[in-house]
Protein backbone atom coordinates (compact mmCIF):
# COMPACT_ATOMS: atom_id res chain seq x y z
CA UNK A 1 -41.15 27.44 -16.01
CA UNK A 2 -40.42 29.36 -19.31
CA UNK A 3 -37.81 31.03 -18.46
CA UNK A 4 -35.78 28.30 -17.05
CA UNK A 5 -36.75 26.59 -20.49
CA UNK A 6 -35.37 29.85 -21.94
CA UNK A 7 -31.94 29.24 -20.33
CA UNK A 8 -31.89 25.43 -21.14
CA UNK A 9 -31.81 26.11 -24.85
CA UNK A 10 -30.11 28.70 -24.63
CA UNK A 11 -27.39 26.32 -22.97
CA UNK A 12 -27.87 24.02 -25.39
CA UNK A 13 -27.24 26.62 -28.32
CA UNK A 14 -23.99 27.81 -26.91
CA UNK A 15 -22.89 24.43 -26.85
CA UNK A 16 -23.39 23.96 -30.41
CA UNK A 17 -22.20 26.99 -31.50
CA UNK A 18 -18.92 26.50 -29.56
CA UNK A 19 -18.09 22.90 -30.73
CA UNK A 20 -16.71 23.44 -33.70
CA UNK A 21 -15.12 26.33 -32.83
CA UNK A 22 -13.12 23.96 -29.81
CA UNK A 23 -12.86 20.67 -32.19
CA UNK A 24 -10.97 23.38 -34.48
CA UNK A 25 -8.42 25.02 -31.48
CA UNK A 26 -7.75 21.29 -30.64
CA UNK A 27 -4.50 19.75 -32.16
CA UNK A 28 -3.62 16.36 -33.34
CA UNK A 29 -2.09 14.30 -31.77
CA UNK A 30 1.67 14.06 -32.58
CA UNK A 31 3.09 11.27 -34.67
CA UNK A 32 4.62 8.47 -32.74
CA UNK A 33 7.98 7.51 -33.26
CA UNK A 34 8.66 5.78 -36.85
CA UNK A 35 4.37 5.86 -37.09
CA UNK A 36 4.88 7.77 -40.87
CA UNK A 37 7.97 5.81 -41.69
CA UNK A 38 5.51 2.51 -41.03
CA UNK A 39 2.55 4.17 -43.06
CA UNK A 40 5.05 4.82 -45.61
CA UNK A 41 6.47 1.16 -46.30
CA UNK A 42 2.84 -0.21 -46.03
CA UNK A 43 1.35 2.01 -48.67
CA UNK A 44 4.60 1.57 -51.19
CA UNK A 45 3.99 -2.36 -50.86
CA UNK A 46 0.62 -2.42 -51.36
CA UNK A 47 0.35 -0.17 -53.93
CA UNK A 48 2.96 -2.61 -55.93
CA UNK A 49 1.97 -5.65 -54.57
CA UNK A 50 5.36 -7.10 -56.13
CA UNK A 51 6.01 -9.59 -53.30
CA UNK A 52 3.24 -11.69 -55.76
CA UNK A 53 4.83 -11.44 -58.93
CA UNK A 54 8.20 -12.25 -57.31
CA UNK A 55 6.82 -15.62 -55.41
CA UNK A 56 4.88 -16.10 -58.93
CA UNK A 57 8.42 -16.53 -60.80
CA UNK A 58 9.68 -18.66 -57.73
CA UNK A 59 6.67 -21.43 -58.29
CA UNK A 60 6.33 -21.31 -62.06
CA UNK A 61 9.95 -20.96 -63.36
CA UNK A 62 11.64 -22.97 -60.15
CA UNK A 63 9.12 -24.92 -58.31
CA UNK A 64 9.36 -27.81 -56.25
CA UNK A 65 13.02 -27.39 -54.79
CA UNK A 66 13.66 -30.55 -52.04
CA UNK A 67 17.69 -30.19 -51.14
CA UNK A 68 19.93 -31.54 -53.56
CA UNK A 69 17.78 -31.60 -56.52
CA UNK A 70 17.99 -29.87 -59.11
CA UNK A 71 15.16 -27.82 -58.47
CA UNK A 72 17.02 -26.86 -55.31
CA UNK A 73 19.97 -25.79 -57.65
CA UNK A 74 17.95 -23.62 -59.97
CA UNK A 75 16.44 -21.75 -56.73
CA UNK A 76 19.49 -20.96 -55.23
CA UNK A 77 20.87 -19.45 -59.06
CA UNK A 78 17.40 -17.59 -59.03
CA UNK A 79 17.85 -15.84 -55.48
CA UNK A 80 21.00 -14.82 -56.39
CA UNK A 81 20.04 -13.11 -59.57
CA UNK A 82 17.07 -11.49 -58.29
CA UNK A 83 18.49 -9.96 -55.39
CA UNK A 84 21.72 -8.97 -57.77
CA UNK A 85 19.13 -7.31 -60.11
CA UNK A 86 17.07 -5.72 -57.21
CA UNK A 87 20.22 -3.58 -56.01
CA UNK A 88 20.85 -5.33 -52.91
CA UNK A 89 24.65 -5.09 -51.51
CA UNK A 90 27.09 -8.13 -50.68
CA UNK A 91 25.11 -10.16 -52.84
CA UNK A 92 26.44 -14.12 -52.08
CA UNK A 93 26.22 -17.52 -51.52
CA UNK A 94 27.42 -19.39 -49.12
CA UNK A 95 28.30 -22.85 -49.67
CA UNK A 96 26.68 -25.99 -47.46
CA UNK A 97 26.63 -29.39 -47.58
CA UNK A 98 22.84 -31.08 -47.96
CA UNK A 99 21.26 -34.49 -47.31
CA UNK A 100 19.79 -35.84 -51.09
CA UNK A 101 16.45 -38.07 -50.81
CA UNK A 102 14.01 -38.82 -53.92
CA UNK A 103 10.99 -40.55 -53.78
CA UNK A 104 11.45 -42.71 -56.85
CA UNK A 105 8.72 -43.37 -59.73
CA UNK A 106 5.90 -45.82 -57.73
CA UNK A 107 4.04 -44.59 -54.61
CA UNK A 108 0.74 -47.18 -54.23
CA UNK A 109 -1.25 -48.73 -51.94
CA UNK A 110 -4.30 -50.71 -51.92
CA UNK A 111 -6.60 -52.32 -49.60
CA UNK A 112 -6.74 -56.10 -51.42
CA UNK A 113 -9.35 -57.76 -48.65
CA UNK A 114 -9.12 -60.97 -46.50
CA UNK A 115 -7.31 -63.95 -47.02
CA UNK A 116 -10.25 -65.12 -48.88
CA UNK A 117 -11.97 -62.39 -50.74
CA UNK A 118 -12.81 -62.14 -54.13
CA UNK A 119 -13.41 -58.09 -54.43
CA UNK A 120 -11.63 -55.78 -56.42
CA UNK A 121 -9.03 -53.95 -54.64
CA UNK A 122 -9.39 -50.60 -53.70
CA UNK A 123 -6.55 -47.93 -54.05
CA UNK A 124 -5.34 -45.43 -51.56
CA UNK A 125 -3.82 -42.31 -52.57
CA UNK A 126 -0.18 -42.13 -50.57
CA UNK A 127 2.87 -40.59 -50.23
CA UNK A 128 6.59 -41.62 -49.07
CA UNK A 129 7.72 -39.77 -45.89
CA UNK A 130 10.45 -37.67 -46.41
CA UNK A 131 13.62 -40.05 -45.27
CA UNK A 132 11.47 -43.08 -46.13
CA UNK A 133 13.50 -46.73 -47.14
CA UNK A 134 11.58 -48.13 -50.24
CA UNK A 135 9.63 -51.54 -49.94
CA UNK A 136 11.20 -54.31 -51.39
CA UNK A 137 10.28 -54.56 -55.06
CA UNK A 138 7.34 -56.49 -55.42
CA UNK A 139 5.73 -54.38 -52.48
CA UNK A 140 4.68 -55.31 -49.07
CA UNK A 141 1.41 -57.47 -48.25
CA UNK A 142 0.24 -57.51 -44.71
CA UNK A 143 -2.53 -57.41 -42.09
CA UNK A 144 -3.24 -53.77 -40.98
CA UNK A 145 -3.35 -52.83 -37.16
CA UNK A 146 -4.85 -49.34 -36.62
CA UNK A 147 -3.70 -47.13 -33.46
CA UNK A 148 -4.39 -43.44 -32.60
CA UNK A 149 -1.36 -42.86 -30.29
CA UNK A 150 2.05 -45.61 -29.46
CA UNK A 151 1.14 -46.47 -26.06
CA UNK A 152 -2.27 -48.17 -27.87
CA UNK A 153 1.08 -49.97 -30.36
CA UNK A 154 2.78 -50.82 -27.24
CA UNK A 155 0.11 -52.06 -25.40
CA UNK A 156 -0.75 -53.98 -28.65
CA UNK A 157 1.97 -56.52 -28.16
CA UNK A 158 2.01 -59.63 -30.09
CA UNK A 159 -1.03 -58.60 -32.26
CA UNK A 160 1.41 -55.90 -33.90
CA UNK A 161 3.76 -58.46 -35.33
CA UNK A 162 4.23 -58.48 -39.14
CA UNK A 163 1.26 -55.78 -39.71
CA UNK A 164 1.80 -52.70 -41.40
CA UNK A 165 0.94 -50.03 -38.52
CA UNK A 166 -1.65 -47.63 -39.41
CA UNK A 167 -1.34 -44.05 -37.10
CA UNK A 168 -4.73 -42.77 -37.91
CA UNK A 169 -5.01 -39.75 -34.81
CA UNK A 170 -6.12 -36.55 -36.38
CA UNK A 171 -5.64 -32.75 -35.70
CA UNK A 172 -7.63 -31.83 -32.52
CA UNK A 173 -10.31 -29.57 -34.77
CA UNK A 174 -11.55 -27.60 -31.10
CA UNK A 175 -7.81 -26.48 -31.16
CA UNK A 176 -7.94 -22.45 -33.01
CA UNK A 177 -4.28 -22.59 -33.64
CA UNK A 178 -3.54 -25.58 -35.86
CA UNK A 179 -0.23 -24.89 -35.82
CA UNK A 180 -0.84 -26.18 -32.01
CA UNK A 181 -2.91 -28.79 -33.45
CA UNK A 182 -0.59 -30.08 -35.63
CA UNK A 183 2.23 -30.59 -33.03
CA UNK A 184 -0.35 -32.49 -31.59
CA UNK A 185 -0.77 -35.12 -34.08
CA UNK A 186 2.71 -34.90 -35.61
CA UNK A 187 4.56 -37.30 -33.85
CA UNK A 188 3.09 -40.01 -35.60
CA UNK A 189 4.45 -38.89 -39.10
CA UNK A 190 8.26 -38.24 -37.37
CA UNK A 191 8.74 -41.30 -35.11
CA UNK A 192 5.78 -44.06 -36.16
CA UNK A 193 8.32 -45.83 -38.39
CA UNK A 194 10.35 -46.27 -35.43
CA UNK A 195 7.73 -47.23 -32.64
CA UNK A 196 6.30 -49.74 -35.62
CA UNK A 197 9.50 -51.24 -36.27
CA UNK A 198 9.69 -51.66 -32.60
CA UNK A 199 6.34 -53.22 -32.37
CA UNK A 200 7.47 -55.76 -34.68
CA UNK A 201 5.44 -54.13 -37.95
CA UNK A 202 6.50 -54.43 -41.38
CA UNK A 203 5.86 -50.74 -42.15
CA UNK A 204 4.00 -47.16 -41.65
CA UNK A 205 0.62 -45.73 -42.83
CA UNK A 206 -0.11 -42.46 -41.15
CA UNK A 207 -2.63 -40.00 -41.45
CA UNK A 208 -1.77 -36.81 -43.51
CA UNK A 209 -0.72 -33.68 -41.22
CA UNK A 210 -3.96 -31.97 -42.74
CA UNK A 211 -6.97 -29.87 -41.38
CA UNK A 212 -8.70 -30.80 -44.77
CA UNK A 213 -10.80 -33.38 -45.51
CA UNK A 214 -9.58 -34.37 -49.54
CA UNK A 215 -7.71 -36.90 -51.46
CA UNK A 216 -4.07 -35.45 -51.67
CA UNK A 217 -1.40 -37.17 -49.21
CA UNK A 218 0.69 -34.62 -47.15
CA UNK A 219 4.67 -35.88 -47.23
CA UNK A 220 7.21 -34.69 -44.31
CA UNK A 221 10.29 -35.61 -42.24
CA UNK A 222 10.12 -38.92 -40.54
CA UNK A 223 13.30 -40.06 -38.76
CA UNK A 224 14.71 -43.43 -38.00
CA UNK A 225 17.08 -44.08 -35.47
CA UNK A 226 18.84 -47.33 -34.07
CA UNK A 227 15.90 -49.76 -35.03
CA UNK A 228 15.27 -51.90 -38.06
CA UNK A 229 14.47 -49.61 -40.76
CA UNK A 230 10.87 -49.96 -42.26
CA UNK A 231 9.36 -47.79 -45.02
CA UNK A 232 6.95 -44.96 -44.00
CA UNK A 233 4.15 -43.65 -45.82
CA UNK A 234 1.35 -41.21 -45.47
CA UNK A 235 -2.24 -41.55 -47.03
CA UNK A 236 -5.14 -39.00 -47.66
CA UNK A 237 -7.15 -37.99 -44.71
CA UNK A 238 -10.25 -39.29 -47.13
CA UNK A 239 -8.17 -42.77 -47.76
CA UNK A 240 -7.75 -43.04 -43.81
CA UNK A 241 -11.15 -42.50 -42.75
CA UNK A 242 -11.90 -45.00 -45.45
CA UNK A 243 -9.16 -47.26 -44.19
CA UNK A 244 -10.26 -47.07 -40.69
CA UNK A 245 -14.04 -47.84 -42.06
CA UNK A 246 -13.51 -50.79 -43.76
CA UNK A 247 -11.16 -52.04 -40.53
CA UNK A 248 -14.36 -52.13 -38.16
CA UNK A 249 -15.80 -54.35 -40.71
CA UNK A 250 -12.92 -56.32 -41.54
CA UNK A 251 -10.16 -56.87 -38.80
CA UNK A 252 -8.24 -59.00 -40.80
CA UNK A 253 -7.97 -56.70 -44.52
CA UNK A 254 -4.79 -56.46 -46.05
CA UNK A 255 -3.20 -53.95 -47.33
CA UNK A 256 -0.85 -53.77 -50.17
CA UNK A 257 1.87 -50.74 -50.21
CA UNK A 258 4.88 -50.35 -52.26
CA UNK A 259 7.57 -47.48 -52.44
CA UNK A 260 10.73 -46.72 -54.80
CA UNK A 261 12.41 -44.09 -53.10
CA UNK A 262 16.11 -44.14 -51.77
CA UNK A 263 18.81 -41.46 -49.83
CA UNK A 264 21.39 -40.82 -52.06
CA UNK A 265 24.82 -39.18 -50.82
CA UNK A 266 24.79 -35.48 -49.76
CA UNK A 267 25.64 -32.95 -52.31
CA UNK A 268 27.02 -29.20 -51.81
CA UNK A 269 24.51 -26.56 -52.04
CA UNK A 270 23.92 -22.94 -50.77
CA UNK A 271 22.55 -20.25 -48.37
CA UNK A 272 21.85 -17.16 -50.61
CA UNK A 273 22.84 -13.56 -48.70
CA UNK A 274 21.88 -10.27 -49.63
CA UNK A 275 21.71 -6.64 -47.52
CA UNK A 276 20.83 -3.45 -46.80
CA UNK A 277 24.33 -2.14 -45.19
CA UNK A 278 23.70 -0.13 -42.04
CA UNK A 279 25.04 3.96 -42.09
CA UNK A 280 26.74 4.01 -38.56
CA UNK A 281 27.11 0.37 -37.44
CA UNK A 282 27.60 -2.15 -40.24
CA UNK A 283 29.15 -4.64 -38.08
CA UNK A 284 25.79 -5.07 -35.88
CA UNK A 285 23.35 -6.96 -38.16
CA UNK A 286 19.37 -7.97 -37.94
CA UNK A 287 18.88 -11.05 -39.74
CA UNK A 288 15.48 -12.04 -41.98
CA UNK A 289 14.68 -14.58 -43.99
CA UNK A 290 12.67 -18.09 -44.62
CA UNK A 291 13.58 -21.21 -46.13
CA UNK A 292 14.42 -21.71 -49.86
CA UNK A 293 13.70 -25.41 -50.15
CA UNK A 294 10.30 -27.16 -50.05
CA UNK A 295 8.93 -30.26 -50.62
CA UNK A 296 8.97 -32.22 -53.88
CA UNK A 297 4.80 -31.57 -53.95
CA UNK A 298 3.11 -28.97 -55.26
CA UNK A 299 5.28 -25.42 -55.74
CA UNK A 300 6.14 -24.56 -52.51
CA UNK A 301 4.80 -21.59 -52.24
CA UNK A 302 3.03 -21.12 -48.78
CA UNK A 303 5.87 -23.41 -47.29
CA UNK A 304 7.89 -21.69 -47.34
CA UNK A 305 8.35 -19.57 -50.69
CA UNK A 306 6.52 -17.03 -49.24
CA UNK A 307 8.68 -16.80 -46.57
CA UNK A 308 11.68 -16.06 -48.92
CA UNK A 309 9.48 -13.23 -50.52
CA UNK A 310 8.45 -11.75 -47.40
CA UNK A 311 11.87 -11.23 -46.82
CA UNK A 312 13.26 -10.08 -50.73
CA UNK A 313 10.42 -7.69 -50.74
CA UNK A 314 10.93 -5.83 -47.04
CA UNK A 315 14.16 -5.38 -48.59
CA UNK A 316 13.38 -3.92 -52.12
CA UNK A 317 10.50 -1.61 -50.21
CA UNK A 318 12.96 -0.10 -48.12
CA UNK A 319 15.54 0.15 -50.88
CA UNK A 320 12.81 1.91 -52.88
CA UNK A 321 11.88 4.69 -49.75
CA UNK A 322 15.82 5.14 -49.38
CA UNK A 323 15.91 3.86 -45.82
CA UNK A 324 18.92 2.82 -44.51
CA UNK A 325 19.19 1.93 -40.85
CA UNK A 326 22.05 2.32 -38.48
CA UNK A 327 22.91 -1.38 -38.69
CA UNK A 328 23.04 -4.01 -41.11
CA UNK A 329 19.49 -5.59 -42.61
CA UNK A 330 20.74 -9.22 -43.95
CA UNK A 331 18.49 -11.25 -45.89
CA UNK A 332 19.34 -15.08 -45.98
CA UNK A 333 17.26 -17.72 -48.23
CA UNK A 334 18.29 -20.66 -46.11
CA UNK A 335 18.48 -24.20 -47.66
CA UNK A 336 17.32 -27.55 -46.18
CA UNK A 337 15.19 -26.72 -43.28
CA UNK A 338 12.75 -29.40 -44.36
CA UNK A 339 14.89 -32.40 -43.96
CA UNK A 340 18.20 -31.18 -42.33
CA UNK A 341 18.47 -28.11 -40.99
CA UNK A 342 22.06 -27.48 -42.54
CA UNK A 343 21.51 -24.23 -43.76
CA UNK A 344 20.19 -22.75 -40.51
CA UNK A 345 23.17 -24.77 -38.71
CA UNK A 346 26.27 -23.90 -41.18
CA UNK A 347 25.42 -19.99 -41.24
CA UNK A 348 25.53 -19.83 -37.29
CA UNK A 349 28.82 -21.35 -37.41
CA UNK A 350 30.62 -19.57 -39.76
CA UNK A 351 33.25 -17.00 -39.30
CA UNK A 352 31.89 -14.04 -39.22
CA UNK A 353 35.05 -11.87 -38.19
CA UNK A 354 33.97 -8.34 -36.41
CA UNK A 355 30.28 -9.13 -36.76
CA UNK A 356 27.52 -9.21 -33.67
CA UNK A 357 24.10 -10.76 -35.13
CA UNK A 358 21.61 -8.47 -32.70
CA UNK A 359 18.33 -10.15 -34.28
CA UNK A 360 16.80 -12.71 -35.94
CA UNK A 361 13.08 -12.99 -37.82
CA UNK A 362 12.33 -15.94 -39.50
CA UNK A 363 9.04 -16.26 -42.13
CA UNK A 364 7.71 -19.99 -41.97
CA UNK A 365 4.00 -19.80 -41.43
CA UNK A 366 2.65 -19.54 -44.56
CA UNK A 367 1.95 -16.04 -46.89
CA UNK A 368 -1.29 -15.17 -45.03
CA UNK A 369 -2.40 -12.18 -43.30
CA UNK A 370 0.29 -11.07 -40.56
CA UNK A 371 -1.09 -10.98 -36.65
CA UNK A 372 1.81 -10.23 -35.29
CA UNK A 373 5.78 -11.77 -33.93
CA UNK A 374 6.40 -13.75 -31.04
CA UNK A 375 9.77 -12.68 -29.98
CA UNK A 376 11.97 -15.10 -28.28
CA UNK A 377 14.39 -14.10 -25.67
CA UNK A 378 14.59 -12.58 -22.23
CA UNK A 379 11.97 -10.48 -20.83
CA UNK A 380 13.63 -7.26 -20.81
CA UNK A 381 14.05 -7.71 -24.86
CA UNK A 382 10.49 -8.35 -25.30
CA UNK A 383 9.81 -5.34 -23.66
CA UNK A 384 11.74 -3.57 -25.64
CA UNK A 385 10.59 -4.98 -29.08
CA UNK A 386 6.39 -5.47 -27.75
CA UNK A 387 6.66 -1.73 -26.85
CA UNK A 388 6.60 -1.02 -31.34
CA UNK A 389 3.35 -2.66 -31.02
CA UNK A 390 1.50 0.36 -32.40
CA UNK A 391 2.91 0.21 -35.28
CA UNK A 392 1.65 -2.85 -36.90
CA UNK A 393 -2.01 -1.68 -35.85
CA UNK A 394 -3.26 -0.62 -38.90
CA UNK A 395 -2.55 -3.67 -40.87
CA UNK A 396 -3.64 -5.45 -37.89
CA UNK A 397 -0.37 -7.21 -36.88
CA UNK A 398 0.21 -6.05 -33.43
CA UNK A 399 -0.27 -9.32 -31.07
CA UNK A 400 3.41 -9.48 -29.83
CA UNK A 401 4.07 -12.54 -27.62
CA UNK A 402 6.62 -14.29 -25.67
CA UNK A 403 8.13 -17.14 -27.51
CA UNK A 404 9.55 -17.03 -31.06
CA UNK A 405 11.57 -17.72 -33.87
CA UNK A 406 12.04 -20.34 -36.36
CA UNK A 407 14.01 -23.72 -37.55
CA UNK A 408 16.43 -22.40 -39.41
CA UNK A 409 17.23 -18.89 -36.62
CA UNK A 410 17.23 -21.38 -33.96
CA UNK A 411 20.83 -21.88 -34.06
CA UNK A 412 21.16 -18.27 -34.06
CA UNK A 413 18.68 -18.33 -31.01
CA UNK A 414 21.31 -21.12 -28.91
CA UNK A 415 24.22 -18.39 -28.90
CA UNK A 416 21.88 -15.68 -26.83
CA UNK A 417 20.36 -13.87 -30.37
CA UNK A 418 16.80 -12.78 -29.82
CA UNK A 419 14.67 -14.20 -32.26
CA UNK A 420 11.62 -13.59 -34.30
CA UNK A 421 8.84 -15.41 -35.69
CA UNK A 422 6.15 -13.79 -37.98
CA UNK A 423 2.71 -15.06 -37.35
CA UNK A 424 -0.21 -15.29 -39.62
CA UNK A 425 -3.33 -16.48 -39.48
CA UNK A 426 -3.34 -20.33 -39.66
CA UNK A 427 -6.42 -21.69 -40.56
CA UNK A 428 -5.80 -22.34 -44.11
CA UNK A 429 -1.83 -23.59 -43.67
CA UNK A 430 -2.50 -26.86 -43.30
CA UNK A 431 -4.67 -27.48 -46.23
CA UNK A 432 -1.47 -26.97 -48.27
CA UNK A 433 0.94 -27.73 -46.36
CA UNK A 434 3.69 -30.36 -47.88
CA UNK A 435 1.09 -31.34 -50.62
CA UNK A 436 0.35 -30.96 -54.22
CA UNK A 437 -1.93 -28.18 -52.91
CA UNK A 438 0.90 -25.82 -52.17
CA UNK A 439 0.86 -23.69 -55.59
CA UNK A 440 0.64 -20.39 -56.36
CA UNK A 441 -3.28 -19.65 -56.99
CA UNK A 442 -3.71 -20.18 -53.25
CA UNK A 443 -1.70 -17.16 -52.37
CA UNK A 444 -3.33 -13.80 -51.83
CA UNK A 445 -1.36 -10.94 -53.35
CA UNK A 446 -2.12 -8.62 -50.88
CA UNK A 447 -1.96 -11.09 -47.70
CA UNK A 448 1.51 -11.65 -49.26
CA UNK A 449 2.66 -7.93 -49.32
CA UNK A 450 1.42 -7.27 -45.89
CA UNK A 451 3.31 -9.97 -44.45
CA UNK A 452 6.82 -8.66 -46.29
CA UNK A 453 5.75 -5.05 -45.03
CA UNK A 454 5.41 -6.24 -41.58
CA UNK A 455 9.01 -7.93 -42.00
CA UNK A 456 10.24 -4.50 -43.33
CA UNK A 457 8.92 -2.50 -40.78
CA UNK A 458 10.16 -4.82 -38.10
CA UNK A 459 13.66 -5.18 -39.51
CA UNK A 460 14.30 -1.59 -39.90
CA UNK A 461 12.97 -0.69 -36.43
CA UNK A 462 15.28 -3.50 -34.75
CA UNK A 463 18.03 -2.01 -36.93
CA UNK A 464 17.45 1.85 -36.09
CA UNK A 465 17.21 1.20 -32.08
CA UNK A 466 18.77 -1.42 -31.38
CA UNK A 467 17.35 -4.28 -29.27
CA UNK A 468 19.43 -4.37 -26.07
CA UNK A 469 17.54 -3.04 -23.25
CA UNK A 470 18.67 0.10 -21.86
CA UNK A 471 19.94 -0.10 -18.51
């Protein structure tokens, strides 16, 4: 028994003895391809964290920039001069023609009680819809009908005649992605002027496109088409539960809602263009950007000036490590995705003699931490793109899924270009989201800079290999 005891520790000591000695004749494993050039633009961003101060100039000295304003103006003479004063080549704007809507001075509402009440009224906090008519002047008066979807209007009938139409769904809250949730609930804030003025309603009221519970209305595009015009509003989520309170006790409440704001005629603005030209095929390019405008709330700065950062600062970090892909890395500050779309639309169709566009990634989701892309095209390009996947594992960004892109790339998408959306993590989004909420203090620097890294690391990849799959 003791000798076998003998030879079991002896075992046992030889093992120990020899493990270091193996752990030491093993290797590493090799770097995978582009793995240090990846490391490489993470660290440089991070340790600048620039993305920050850049978006900081973008809300404080621009701000609000709805096409056609003036705000609009300034940002489009600001993206030119930073990306002139950052080093970038071809530096330009190209000219577009954008719709011009204002909201006008007075944005009220009130709930002012029955026929025959004598209590004080009690105010709503609202905001036009982007597109909105304005009430007549002294306001509109009228009973209030409240419906969660527009077959409940339809199958209202008769009792939907001459009320102002309150859409009061909310966002699904067991739904994780409230970007899903929100197309859920959004139709109400595009089409309910419509299906009201079909009903036979005087106007809109419609529940802020918000996962928060507060007292700050959300605005956004609403759309009219054929019907009677009628003006369109949104409140607070707290004004609507309060609204739909004070309708199970009183049916017959009025409410009292007036707008001042108007469409005015379209006026020529810009896309703003700036590259990294490729060393061996210049002609082939991979286009990034976001959106330049925002809504005339808050700064814009989640929606989507981070967006336009993301894609400034993936070029200035790969500028600064002296990379310079095979093709073409084009960043484009579109104008008027918001409320038009004309930016996206008027750079797919221009001439673009000798050029082949062989990518597109679009930043519209916010300046949160980065998950990952989905990629849009066939399957045989997804392949191609999902198998970089390890690269954007150390900053967590790796989830690459089918189905991608973005509003304004989506024209770019109809002539057979792959496209690319960056994703984020959306829980916060629609707190801000087209509100007075979207500033600057609710931007993390470094969520920022890891979203423009994982831009950068994506554009130069596409522009190195290529994205046609090889036969």
């Amino acid at each position: 028994m003791r000798s076998s005891r003998i030879g079991l520790m002896g075992g046992i000591l030889s093992l120990i003895l020899t493990a270091p000695l193996r752990a030491q004749d093993s290797k590493p494993a090799p770097p995978r391809p582009h793995e240090e050039t990846a490391r490489r633009i993470v660290a440089t961003g991070l340790k600048s964290c620039q993305a920050h101060s850049l978006l900081t100039k973008l809300c404080t000295e621009v701000g609000h920039r709805l096409s056609g304003s003036a705000g609009a103006e300034k940002a489009v003479a600001w993206s030119k001069a930073t990306m002139t004063e950052l080093g970038f080549e071809n530096v330009h704007l190209e000219p577009i023609m954008v719709p011009r809507w204002v909201r006008g001075p007075v944005e009220e509402a009130a709930v002012v009680g029955s026929e025959n009440s004598t209590s004080a009224p009690i105010p709503l906090k609202i905001c036009a819809l982007g597109g909105s008519i304005a009430t007549p002047d002294d306001g509109i008066t009228a009973e209030v009908l409240e419906v969660r979807s527009f077959p409940e209007l339809h199958a209202a009938g008769e009792k939907a005649k001459g009320k102002i139409i309150f859409f009061s769904r909310p966002f699904d809250p067991s739904v994780i992605n409230t970007f899903a949730a929100y197309g859920g609930a959004v139709d109400q804030r595009a089409n309910g002027a419509v299906e009201a003025s079909k009903a036979g309603g005087l106007a809109a009221l419609v529940r802020s496109m918000s996962t928060a519970l507060d007292d700050v209305p959300h605005t956004g595009a609403m759309y009219y088409t054929d019907v009677a015009k009628v003006p369109a509003a949104a409140v607070s989520t707290i004004g609507a539960n309060r609204l739909s309170e004070l309708l199970k006790k009183d049916p017959k409440l009025k409410l009292r809602m007036k707008l001042t704001c108007a469409t005015l005629s379209d006026v020529e603005s810009a896309n703003v263009v700036g590259e990294i030209v490729g060393s061996e095929k210049p002609k082939e390019i991979v286009v990034i950007g976001g959106h330049l405008d925002s809504w005339d709330k808050g700064q814009g700065a989640h929606d989507d000036g981070s967006g336009c950062i993301h894609a400034i600062e993936a070029l200035r970090i790969l500028k600064e490590l002296g990379l310079r892909p095979k093709r073409t890395i084009r960043a484009v500050m579109f104008m008027n995705e918001e409320n038009g779309l004309r930016g996206g639309q008027g750079y797919a169709e221009r001439s673009r003699p000798g050029e082949t566009h062989i990518a597109a990634i679009e930043s519209d989701a916010g300046g949160f931490s980065p998950r990952g892309f989905g990629v849009g095209g066939n399957p045989a390009v997804f392949a191609k793109i999902a198998r970089w996947a390890y690269l954007f594992e150390p900053i967590g960004a790796d989830q690459i899924r089918p189905g991608g892109g973005g509003g304004d790339i989506s024209p770019l998408g109809s002539k057979g270009v792959p496209t690319l959306g960056v994703n984020f993590d959306t829980q916060r989004y629609f707190d801000y989201h087209h509100s007075d909420n979207d500033t600057i203090d609710k931007v993390n620097p470094r969520e920022l800079e890891l979203g423009a890294a994982a831009m950068a690391i994506m554009a130069y990849i596409l522009a190195e290999e290529g994205v046609s799959p090889s036969p």
